[in-house]
N, C-alpha and C. Protein backbone atom coordinates (compact mmCIF):
# COMPACT_ATOMS: atom_id res chain seq x y z
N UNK A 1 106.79 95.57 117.01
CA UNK A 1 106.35 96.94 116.82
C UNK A 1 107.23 97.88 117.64
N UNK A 2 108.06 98.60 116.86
CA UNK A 2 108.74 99.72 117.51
C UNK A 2 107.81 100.69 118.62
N UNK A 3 108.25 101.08 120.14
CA UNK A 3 108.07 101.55 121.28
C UNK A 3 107.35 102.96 120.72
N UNK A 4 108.18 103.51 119.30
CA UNK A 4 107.91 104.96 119.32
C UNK A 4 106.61 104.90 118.67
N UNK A 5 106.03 103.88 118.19
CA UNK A 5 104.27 104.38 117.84
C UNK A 5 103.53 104.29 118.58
N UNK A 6 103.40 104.41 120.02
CA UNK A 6 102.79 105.21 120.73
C UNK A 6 103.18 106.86 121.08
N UNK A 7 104.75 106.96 120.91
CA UNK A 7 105.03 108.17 120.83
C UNK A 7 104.66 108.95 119.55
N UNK A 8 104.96 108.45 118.80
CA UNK A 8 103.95 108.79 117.34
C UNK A 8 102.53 109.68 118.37
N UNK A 9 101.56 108.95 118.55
CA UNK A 9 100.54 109.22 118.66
C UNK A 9 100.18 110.16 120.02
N UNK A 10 101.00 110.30 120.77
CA UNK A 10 101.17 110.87 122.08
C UNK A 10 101.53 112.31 121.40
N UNK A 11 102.46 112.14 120.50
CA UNK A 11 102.85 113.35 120.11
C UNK A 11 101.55 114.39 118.74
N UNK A 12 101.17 113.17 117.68
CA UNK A 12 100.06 114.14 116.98
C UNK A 12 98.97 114.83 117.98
N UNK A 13 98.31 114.11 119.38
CA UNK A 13 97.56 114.98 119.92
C UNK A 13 97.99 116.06 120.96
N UNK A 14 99.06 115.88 121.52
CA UNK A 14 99.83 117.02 122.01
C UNK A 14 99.32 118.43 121.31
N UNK A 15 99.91 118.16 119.66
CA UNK A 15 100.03 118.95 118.90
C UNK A 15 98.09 119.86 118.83
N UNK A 16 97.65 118.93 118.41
CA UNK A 16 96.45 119.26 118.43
C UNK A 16 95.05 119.25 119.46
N UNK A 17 95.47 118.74 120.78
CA UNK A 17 94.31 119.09 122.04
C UNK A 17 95.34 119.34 123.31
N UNK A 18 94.69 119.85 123.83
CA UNK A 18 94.99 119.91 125.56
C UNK A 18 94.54 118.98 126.11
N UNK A 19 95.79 117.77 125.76
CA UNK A 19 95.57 116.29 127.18
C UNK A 19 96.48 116.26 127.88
N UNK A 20 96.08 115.63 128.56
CA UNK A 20 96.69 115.67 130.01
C UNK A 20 97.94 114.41 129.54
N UNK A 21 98.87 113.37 130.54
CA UNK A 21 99.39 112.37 130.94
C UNK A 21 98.28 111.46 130.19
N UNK A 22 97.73 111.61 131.75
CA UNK A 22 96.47 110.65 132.03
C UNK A 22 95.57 110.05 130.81
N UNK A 23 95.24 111.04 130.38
CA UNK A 23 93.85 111.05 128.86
C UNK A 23 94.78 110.27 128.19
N UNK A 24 95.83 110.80 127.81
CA UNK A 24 96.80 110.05 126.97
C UNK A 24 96.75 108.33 126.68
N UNK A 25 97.38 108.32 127.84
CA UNK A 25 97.77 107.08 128.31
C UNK A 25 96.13 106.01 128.24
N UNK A 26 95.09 106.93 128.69
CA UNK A 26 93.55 105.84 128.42
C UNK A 26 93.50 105.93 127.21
N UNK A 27 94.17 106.37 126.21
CA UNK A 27 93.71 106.37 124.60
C UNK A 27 94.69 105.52 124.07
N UNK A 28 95.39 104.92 123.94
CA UNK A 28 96.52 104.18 124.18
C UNK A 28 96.18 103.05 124.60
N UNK A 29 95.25 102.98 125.54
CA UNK A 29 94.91 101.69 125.93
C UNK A 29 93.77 101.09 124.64
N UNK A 30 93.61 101.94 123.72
CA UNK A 30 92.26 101.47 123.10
C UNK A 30 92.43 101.00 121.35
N UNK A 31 94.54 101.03 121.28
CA UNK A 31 95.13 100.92 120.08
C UNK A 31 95.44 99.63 119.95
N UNK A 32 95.57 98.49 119.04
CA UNK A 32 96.68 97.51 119.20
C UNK A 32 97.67 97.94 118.40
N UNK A 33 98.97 97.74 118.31
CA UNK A 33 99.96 98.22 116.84
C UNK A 33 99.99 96.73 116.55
N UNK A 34 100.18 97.64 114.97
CA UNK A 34 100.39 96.08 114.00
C UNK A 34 101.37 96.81 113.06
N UNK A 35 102.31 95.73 112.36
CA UNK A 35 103.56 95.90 111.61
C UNK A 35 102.98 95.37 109.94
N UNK A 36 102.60 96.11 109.12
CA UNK A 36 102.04 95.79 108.04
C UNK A 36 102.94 94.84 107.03
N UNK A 37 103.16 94.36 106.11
CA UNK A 37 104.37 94.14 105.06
C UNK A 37 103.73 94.78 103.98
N UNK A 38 104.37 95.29 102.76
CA UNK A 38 104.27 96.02 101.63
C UNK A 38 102.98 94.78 100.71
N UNK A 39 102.07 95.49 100.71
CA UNK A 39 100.77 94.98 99.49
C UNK A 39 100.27 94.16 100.56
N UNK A 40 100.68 94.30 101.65
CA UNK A 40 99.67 93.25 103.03
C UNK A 40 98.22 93.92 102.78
N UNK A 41 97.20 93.40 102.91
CA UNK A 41 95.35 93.58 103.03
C UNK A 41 95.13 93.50 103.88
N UNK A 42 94.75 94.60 104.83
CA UNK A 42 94.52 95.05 106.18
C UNK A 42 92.73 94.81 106.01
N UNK A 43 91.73 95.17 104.81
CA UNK A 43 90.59 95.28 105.16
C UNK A 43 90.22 94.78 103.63
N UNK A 44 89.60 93.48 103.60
CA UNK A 44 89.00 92.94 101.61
C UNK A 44 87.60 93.97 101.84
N UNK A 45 87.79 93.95 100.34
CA UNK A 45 86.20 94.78 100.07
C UNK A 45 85.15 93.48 99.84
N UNK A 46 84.01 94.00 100.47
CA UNK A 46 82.74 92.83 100.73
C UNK A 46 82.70 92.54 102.34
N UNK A 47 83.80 92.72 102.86
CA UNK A 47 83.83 91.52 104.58
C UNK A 47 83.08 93.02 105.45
N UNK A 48 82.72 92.77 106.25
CA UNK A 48 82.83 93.85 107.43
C UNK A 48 84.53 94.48 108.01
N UNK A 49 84.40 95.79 108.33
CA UNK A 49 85.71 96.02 108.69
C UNK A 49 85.31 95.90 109.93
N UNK A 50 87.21 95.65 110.20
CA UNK A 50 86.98 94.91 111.67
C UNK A 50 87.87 96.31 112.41
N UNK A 51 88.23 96.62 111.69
CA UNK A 51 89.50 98.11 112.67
C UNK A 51 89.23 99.46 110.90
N UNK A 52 89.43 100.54 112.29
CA UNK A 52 90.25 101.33 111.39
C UNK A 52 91.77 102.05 111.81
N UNK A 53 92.42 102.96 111.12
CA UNK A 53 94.19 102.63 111.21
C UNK A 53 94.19 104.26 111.41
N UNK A 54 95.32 104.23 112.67
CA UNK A 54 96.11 105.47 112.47
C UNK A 54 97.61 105.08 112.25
N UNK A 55 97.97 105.63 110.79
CA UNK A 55 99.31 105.63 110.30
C UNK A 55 100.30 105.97 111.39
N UNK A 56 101.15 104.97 111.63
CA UNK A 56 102.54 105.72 112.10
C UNK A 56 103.33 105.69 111.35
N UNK A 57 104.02 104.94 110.48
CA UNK A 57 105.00 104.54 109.42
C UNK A 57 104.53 103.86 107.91
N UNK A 58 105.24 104.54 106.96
CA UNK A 58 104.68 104.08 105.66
C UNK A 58 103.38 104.80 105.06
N UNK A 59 102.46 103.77 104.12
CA UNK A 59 101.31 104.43 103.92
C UNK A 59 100.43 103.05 103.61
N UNK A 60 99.25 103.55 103.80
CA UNK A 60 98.23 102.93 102.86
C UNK A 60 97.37 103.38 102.09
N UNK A 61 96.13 102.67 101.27
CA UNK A 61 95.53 103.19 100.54
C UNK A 61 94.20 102.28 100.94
N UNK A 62 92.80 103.06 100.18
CA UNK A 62 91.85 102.63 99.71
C UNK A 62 91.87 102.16 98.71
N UNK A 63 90.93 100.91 98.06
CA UNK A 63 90.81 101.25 96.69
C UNK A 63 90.01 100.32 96.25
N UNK A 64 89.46 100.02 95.18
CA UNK A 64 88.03 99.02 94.50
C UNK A 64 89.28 98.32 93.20
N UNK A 65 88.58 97.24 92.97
CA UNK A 65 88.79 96.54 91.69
C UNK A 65 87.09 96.26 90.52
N UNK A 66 87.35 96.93 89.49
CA UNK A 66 86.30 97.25 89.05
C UNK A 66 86.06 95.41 88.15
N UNK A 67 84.80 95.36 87.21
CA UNK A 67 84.87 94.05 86.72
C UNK A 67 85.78 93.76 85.38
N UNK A 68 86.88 94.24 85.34
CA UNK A 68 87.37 94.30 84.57
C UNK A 68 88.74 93.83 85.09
N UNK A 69 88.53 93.92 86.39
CA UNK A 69 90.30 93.84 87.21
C UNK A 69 91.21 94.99 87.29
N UNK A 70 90.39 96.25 86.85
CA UNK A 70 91.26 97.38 87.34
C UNK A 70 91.24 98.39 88.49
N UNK A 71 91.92 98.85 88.82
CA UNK A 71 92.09 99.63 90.66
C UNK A 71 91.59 100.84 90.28
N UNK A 72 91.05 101.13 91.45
CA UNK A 72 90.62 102.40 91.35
C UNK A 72 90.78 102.94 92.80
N UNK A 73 92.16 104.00 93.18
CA UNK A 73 92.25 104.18 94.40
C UNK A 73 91.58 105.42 95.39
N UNK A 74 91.20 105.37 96.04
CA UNK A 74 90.15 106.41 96.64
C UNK A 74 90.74 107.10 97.28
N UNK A 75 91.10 107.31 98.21
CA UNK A 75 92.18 107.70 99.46
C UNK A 75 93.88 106.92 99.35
N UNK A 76 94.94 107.94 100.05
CA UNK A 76 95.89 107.10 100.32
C UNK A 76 96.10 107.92 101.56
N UNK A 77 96.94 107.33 102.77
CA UNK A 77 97.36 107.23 104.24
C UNK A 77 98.43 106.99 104.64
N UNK A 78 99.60 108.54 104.22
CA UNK A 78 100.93 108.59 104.88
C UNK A 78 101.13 108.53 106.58
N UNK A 79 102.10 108.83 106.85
CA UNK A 79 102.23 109.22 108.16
C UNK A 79 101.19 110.06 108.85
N UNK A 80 101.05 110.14 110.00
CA UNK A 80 99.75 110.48 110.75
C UNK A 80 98.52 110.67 110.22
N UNK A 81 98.29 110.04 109.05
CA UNK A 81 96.82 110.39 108.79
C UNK A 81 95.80 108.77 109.43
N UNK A 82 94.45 109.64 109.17
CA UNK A 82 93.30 108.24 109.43
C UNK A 82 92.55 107.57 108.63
N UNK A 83 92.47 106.46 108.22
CA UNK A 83 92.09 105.40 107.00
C UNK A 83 90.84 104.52 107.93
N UNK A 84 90.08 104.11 107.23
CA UNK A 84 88.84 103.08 107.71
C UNK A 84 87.58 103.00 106.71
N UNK A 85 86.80 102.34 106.71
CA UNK A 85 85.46 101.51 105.55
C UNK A 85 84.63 102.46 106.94
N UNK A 86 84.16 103.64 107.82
CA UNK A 86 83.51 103.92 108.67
C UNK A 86 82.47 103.68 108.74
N UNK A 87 81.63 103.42 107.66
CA UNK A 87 80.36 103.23 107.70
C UNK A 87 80.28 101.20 107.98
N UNK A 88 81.18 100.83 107.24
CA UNK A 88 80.99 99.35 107.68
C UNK A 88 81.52 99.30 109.20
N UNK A 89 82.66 99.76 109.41
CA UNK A 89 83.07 99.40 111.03
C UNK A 89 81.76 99.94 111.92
N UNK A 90 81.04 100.68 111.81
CA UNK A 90 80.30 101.10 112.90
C UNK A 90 78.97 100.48 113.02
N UNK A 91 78.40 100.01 111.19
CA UNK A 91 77.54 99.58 111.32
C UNK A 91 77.41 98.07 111.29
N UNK A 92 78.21 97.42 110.76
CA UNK A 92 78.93 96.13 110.72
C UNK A 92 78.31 96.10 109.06
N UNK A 93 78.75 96.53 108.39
CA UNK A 93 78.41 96.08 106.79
C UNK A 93 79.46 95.55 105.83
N UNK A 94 79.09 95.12 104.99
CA UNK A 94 80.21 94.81 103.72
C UNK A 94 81.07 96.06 103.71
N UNK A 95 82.29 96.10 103.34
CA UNK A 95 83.12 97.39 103.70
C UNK A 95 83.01 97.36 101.91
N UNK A 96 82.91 98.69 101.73
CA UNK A 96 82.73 99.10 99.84
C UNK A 96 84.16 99.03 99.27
N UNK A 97 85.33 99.35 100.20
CA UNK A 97 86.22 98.87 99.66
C UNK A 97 87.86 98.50 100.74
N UNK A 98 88.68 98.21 99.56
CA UNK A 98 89.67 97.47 100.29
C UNK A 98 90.40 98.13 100.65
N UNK A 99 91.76 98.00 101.70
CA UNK A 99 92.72 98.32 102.69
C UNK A 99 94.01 97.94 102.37
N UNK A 100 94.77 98.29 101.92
CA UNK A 100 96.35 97.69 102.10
C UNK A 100 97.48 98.58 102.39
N UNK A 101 98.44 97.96 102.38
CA UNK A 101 99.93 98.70 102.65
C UNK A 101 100.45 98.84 101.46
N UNK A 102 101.02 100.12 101.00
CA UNK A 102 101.98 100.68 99.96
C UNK A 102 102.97 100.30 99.96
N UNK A 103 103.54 101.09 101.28
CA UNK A 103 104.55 100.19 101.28
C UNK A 103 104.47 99.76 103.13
N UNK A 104 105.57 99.17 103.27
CA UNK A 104 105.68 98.36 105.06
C UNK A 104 105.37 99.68 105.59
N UNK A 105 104.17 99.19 106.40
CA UNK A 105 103.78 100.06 107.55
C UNK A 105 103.29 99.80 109.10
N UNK A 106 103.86 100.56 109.92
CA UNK A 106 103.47 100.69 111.08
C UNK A 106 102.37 101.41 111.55
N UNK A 107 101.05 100.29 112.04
CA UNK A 107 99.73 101.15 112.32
C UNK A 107 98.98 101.20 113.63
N UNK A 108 98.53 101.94 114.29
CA UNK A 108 97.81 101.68 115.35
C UNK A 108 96.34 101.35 115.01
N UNK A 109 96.08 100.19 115.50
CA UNK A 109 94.41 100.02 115.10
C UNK A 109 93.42 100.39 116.17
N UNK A 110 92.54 100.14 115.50
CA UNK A 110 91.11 100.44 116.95
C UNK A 110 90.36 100.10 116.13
N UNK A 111 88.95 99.28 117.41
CA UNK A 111 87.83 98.66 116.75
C UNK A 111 86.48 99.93 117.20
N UNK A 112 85.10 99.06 116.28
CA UNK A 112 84.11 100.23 116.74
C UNK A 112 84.31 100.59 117.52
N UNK A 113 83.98 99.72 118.72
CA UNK A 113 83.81 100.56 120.39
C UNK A 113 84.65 101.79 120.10
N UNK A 114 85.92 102.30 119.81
CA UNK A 114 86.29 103.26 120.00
C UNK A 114 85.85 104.44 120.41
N UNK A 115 84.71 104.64 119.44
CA UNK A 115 84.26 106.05 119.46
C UNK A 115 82.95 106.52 120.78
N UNK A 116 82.77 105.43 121.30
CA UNK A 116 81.78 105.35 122.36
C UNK A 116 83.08 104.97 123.73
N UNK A 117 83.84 105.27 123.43
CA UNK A 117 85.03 104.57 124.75
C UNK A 117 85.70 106.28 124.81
N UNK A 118 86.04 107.06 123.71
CA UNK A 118 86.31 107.89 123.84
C UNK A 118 85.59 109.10 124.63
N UNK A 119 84.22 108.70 125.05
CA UNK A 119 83.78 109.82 125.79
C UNK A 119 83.67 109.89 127.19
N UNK A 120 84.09 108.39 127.26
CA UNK A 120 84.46 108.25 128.86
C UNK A 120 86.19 108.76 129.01
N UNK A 121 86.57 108.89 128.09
CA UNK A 121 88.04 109.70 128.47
C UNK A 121 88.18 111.22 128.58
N UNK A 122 87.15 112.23 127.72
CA UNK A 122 86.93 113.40 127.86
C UNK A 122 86.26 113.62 126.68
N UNK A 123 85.56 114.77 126.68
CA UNK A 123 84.86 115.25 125.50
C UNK A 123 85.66 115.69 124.39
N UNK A 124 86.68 116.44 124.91
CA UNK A 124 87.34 117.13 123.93
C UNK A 124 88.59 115.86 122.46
N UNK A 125 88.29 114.25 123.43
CA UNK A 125 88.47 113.71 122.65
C UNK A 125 87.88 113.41 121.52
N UNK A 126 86.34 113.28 122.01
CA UNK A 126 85.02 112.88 121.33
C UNK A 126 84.77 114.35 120.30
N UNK A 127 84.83 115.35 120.62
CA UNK A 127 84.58 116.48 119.77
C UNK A 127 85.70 116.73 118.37
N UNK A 128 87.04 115.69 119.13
CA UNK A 128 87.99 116.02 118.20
C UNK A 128 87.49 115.28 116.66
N UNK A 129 87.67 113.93 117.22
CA UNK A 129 87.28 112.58 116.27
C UNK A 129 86.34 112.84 114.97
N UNK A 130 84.39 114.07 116.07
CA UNK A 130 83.80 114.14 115.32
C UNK A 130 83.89 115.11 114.43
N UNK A 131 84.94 116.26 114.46
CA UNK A 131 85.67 117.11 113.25
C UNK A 131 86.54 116.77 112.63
N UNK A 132 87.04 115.57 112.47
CA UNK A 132 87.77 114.64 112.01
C UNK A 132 87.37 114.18 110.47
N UNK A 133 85.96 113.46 111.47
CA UNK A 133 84.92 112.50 110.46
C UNK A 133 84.33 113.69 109.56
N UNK A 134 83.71 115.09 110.13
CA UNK A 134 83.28 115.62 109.24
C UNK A 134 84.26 116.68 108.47
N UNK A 135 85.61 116.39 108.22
CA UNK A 135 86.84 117.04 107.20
C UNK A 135 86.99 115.69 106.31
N UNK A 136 86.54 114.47 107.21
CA UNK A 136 87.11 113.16 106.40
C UNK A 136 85.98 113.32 104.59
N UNK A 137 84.71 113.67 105.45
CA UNK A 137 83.52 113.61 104.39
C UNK A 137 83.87 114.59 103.58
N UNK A 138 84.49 115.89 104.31
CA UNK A 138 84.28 117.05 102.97
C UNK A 138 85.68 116.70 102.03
N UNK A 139 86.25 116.36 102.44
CA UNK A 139 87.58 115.91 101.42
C UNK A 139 87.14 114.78 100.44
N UNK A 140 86.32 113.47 100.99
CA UNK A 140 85.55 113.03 100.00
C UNK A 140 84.60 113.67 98.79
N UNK A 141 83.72 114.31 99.36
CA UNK A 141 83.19 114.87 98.68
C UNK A 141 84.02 116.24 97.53
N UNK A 142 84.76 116.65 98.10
CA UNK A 142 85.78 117.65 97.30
C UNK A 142 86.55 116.73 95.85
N UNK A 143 86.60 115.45 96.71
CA UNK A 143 87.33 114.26 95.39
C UNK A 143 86.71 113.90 94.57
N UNK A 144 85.30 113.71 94.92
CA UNK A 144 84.53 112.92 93.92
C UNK A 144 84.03 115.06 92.58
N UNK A 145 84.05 115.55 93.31
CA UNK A 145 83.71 117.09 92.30
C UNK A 145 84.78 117.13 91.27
N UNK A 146 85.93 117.11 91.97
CA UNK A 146 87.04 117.61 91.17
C UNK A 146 87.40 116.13 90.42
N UNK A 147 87.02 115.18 90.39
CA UNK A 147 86.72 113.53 89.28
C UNK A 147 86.19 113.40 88.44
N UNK A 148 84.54 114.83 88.47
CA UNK A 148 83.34 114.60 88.23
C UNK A 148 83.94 115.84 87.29
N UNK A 149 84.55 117.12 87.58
CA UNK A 149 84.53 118.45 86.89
C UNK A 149 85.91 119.11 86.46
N UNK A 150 86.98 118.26 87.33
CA UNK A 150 88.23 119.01 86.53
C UNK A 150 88.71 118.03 86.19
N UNK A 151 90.32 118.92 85.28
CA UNK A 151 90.92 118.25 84.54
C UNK A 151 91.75 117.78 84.58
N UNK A 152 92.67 116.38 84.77
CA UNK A 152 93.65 115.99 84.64
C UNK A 152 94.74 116.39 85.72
N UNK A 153 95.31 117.52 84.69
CA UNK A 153 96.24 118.57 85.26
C UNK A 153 95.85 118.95 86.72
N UNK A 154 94.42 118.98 86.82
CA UNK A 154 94.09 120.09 87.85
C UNK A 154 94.16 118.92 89.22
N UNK A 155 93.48 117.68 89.10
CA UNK A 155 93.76 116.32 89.82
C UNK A 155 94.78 116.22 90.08
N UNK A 156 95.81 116.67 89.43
CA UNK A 156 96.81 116.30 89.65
C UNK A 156 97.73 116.87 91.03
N UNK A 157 97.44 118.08 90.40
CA UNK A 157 98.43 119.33 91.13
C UNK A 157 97.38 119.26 92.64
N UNK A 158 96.31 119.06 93.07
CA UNK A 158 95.01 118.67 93.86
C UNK A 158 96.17 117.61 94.83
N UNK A 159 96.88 116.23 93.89
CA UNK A 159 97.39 115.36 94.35
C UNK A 159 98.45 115.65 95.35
N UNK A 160 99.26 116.55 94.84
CA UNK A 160 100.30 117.03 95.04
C UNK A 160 100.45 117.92 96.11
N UNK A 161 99.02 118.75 96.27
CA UNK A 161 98.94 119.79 97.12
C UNK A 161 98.37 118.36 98.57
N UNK A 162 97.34 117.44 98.24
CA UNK A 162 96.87 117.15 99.58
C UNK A 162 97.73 115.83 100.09
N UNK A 163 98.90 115.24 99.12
CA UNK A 163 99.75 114.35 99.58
C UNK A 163 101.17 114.71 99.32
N UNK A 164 101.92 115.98 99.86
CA UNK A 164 103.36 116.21 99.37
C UNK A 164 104.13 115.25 99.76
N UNK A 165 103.96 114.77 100.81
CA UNK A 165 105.05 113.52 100.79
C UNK A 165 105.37 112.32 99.63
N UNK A 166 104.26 112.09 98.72
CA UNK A 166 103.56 111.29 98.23
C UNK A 166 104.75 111.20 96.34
N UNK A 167 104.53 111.64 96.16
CA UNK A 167 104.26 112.29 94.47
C UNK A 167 105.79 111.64 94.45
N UNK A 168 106.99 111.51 94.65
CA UNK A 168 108.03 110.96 94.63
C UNK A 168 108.01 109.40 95.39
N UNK A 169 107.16 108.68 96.02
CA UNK A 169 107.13 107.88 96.82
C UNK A 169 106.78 106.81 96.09
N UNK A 170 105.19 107.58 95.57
CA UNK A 170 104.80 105.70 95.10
C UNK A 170 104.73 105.81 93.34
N UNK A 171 104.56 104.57 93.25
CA UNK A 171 104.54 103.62 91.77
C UNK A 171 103.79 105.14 91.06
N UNK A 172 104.17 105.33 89.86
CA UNK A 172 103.29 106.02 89.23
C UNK A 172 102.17 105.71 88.78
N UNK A 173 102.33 103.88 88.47
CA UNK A 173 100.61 103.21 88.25
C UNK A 173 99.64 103.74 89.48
N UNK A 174 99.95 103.69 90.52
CA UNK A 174 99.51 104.06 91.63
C UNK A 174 98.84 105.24 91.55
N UNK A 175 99.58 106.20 91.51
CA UNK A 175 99.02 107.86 91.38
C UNK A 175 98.20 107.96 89.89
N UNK A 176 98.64 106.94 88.86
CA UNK A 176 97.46 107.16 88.11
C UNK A 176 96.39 106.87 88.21
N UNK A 177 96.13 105.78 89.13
CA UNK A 177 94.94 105.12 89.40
C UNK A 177 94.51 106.11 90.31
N UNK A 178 95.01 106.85 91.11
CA UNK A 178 94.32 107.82 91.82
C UNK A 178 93.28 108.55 91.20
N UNK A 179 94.19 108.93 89.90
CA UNK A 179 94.06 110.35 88.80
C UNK A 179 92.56 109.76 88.30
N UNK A 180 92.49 108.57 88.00
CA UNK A 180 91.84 108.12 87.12
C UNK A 180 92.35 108.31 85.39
N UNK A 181 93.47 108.33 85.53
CA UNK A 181 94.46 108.95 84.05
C UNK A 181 95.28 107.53 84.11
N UNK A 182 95.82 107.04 82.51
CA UNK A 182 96.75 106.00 82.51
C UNK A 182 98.36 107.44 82.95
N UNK A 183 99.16 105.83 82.64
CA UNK A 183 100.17 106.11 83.44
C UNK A 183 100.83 107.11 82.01
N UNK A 184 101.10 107.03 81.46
CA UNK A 184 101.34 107.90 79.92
C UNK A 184 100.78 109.39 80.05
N UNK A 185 99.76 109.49 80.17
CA UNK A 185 99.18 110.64 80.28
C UNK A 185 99.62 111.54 81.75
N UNK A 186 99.94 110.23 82.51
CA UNK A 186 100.77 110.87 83.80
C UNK A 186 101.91 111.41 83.81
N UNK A 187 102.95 110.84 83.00
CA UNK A 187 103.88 111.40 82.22
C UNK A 187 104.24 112.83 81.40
N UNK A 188 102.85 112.42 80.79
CA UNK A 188 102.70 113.65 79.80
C UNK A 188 102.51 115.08 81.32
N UNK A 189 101.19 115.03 81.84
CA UNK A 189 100.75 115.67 82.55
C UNK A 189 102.19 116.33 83.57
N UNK A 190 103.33 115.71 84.17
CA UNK A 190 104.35 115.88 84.71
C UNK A 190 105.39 116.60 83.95
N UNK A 191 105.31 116.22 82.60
CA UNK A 191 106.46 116.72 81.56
C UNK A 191 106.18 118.27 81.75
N UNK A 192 104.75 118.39 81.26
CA UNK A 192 104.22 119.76 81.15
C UNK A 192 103.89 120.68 82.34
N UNK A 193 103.46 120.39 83.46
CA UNK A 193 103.58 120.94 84.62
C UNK A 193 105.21 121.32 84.75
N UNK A 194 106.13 120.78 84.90
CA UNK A 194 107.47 120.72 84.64
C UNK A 194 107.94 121.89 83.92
N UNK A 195 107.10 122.08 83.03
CA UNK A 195 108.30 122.79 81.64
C UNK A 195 108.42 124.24 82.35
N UNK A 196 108.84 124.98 81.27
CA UNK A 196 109.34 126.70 82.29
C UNK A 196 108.14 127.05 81.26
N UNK A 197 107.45 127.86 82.20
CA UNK A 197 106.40 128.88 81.86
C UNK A 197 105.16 128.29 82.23
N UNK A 198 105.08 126.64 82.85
CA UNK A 198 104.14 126.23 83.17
C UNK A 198 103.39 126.85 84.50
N UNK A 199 102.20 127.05 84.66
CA UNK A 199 101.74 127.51 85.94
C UNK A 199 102.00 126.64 86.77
């Protein structure tokens, strides 16, 4: 595991709290890094999760296999973002769904305890985490509306706006399975966003 994913992570909260050295360095103590390989399964759907991941390198995704054998991806997890089954890691349950690498990634993990370890380091860690969890829910919930009520197109450009790194990166089966659209219609949907005069 490359030295700089702790600098990775030294550096996203810089950005976003007033820590000290010190705080730093106790949060750090509460990561292991792990070196993913491309389509590696960090978390099966059914087991309890045992960690959840802060991205340093690469990405991952959520996602279900329905009874039919097809994906259905929920979330995906570029660089600095946070991925986890939360409700299974905390409560110890069947995790609803699975974990893998897109492509090779570098991740910092952490187990439950985390979030009860973080308040012996400062509050303003603990306050961060829990506006975290509640942007994690409203972005869920924003996904499942716009699944439930818009169109296609509109999922799409949705895609584009909340993963720019993304949209050139992975498999297009991939982003269709996001869409819930085959890959054809993904096509189509790109041709026409594309054309001149398109909004």
């Amino acid at each position: 595991m490359n030295p700089s994913a702790y600098d990775a992570l030294r550096t996203y909260f810089r950005q976003r709290l007033p820590v000290t050295d010190d705080q730093l360095a106790g949060i750090e103590g509460l990561f292991q890094p792990r070196l993913l390989r491309r389509h590696e399964l960090l978390q099966p759907a059914g087991e309890t999760a045992r960690y959840g991941s802060f991205v340093v390198r690469g990405c991952l995704r959520s996602f279900v296999v329905d009874a039919k054998g097809k994906e259905h991806i929920l979330q995906f997890a570029p660089e600095q973002w946070w991925i986890s089954d939360q409700y299974s890691l905390l409560n110890r349950t069947p995790a609803l769904f699975a974990i893998d690498a897109v492509e090779e990634a570098e991740v910092l993990l952490f187990e439950a305890a985390f979030y009860h370890q973080l308040r012996a380091l400062t509050p303003e860690f603990a306050t961060f985490f829990y506006a975290l969890l509640q942007n994690s829910m409203h972005a869920m919930q924003k996904r499942l509306v716009l699944t439930l009520s818009a169109s296609a197109e509109e999922r799409y450009v949705d895609f584009v706006q909340t993963y720019p790194t993304l949209a050139l990166r992975l498999p297009q089966k991939m982003i269709a399975a996001y869409l819930g659209v085959t890959p054809e219609s993904l096509s189509r949907i790109r041709r026409e966003l594309a054309a001149p005069g398109s909004s």
